[in-house]
C-alpha atoms as a PDB file:
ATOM      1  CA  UNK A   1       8.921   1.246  -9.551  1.00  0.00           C
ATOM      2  CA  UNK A   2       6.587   4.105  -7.904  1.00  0.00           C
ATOM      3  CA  UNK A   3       8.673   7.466  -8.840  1.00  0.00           C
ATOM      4  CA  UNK A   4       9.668   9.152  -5.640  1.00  0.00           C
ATOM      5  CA  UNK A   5       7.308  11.495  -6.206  1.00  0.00           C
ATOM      6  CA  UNK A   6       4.261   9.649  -5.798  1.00  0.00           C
ATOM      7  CA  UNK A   7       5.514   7.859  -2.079  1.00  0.00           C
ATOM      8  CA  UNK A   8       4.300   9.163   1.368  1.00  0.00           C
ATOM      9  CA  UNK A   9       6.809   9.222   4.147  1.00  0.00           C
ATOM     10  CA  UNK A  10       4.888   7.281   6.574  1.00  0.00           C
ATOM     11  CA  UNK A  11       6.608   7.952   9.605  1.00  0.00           C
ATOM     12  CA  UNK A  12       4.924  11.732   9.149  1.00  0.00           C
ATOM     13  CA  UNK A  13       1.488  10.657   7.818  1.00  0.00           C
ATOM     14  CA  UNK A  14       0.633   8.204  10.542  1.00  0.00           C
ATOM     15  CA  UNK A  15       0.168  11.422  12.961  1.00  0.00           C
ATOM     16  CA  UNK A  16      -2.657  12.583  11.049  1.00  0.00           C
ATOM     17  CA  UNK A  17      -6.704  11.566  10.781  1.00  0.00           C
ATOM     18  CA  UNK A  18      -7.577   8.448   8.626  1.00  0.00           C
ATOM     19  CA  UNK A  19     -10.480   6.274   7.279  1.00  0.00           C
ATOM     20  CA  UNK A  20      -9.799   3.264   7.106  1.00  0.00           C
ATOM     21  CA  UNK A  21     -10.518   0.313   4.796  1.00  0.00           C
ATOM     22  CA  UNK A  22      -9.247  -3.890   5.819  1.00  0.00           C
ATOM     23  CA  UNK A  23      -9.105  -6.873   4.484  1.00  0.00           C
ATOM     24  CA  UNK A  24      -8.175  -9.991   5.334  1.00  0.00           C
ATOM     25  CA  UNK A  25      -4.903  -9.314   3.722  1.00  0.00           C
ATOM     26  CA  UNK A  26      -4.257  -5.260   3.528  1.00  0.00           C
ATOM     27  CA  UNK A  27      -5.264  -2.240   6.058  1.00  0.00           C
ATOM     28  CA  UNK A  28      -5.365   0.666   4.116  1.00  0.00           C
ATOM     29  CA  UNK A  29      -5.899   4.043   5.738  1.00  0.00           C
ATOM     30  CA  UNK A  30      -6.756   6.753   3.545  1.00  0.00           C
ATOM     31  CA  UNK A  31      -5.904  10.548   4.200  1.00  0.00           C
ATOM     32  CA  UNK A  32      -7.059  13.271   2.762  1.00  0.00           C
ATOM     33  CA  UNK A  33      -4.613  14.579   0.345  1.00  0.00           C
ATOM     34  CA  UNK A  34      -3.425  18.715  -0.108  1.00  0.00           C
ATOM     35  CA  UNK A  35      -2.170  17.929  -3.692  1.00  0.00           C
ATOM     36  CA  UNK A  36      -3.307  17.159  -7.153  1.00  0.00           C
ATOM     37  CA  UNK A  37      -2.232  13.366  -7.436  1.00  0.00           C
ATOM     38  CA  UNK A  38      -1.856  10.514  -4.768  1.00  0.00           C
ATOM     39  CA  UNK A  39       0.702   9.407  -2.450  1.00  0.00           C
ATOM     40  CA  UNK A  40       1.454   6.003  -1.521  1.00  0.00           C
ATOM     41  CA  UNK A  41       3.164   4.685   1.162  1.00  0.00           C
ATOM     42  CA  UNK A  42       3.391   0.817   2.177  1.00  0.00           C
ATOM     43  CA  UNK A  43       4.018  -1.197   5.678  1.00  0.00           C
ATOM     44  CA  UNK A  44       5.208  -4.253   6.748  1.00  0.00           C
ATOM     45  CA  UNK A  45       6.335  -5.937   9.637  1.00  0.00           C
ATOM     46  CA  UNK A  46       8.562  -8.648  10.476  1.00  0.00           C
ATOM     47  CA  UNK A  47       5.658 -10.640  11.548  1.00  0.00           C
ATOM     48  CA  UNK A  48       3.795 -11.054   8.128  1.00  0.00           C
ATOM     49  CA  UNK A  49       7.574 -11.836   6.562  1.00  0.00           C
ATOM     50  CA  UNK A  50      10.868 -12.824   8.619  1.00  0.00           C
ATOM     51  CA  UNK A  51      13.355 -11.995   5.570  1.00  0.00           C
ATOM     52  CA  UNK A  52      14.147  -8.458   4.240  1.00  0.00           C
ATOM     53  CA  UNK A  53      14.164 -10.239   1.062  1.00  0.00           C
ATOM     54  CA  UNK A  54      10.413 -11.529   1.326  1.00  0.00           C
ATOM     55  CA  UNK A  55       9.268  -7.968   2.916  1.00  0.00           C
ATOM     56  CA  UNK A  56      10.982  -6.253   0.050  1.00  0.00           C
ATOM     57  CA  UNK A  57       9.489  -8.600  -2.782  1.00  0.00           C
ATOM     58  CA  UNK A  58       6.206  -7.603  -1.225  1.00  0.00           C
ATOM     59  CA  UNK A  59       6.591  -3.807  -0.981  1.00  0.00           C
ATOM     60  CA  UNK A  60       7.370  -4.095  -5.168  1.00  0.00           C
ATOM     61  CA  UNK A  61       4.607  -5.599  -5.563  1.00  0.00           C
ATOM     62  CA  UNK A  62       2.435  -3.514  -4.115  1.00  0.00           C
ATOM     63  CA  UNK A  63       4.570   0.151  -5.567  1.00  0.00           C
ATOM     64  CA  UNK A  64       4.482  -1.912  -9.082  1.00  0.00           C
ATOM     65  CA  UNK A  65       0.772  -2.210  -8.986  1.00  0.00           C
ATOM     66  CA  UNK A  66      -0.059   1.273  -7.654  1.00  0.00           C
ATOM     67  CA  UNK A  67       2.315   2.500 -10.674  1.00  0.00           C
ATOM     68  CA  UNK A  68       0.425   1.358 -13.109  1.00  0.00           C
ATOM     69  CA  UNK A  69      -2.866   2.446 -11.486  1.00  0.00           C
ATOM     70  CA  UNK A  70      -2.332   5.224 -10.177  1.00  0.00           C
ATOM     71  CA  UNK A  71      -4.534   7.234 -12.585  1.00  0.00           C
ATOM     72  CA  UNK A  72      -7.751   4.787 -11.776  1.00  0.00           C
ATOM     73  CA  UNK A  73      -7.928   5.512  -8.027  1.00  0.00           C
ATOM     74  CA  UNK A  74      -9.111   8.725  -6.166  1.00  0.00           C
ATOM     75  CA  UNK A  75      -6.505  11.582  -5.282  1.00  0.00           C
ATOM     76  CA  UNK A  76      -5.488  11.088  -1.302  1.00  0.00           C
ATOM     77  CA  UNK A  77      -2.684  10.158   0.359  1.00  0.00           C
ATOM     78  CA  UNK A  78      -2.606   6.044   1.337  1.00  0.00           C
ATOM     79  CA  UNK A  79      -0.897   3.885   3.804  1.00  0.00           C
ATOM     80  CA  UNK A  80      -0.869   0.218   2.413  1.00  0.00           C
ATOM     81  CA  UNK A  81      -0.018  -2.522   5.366  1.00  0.00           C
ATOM     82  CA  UNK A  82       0.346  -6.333   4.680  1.00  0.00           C
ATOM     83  CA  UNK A  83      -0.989  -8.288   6.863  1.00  0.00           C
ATOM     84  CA  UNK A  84       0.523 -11.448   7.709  1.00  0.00           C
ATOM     85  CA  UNK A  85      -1.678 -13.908   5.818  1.00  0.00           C
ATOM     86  CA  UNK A  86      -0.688 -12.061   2.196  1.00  0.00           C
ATOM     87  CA  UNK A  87       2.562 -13.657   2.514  1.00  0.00           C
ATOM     88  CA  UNK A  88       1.358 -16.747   1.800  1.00  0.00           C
ATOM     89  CA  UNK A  89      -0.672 -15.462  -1.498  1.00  0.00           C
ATOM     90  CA  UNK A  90       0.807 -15.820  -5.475  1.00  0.00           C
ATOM     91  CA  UNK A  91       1.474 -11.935  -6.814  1.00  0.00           C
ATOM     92  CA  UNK A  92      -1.676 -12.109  -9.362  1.00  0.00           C
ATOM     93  CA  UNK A  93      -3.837 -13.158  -5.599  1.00  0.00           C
ATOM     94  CA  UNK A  94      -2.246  -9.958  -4.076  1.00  0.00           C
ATOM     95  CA  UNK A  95      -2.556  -7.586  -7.028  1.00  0.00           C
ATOM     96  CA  UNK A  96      -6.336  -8.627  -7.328  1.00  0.00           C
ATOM     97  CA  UNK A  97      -6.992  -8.384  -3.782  1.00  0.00           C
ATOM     98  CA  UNK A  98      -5.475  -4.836  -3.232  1.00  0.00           C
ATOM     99  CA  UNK A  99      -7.433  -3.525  -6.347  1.00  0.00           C
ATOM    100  CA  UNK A 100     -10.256  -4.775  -4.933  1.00  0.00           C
ATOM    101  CA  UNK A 101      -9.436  -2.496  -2.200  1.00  0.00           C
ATOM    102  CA  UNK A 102      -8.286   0.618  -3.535  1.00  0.00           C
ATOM    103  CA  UNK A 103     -10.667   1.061  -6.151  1.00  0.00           C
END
């Protein structure tokens, strides 16, 4: 699990200016961060997964691979969404796709 101190509230990020990166399965916008070490923040909707469950399996994912590498990808503050054809993919698919991404 990400320690608290690594997530980005996204409700308060989303108000500032982004670049932004897609794929066919993640939109990540990228802001420029004011500290030392990155922030991550992730964002699903009920379209990519009906369940809580299956949104929730999906957000631990994504905050378990951005734990471990963390160190390996540039200091900024990120907003992760899944889109809704990542639902469908195995969690070694999504881990390789969103490092793909990120780094």
């Amino acid at each position: 699990m990400l320690a608290k101190k690594y997530r980005l509230p996204v409700q308060i990020a989303l108000k500032k200016r982004y670049r932004s990166l897609k794929s066919s399965y993640f939109s990540v916008k990228i802001l420029p961060g004011d500290l030392e070490y990155s922030r991550f923040g992730v964002v699903i909707s009920k379209k990519t997964a009906k369940k809580a469950v299956d949104r929730n399996r999906l957000k631990r994912i994504v905050y378990d691979l951005v734990g471990t590498k963390k160190d390996d990808i540039s200091v900024g503050d990120y907003i992760i969404s899944i889109l809704p054809p990542a639902a469908s993919l195995s969690k070694e698919a999504l881990k390789t796709e969103l490092l793909k991404l990120l780094t």
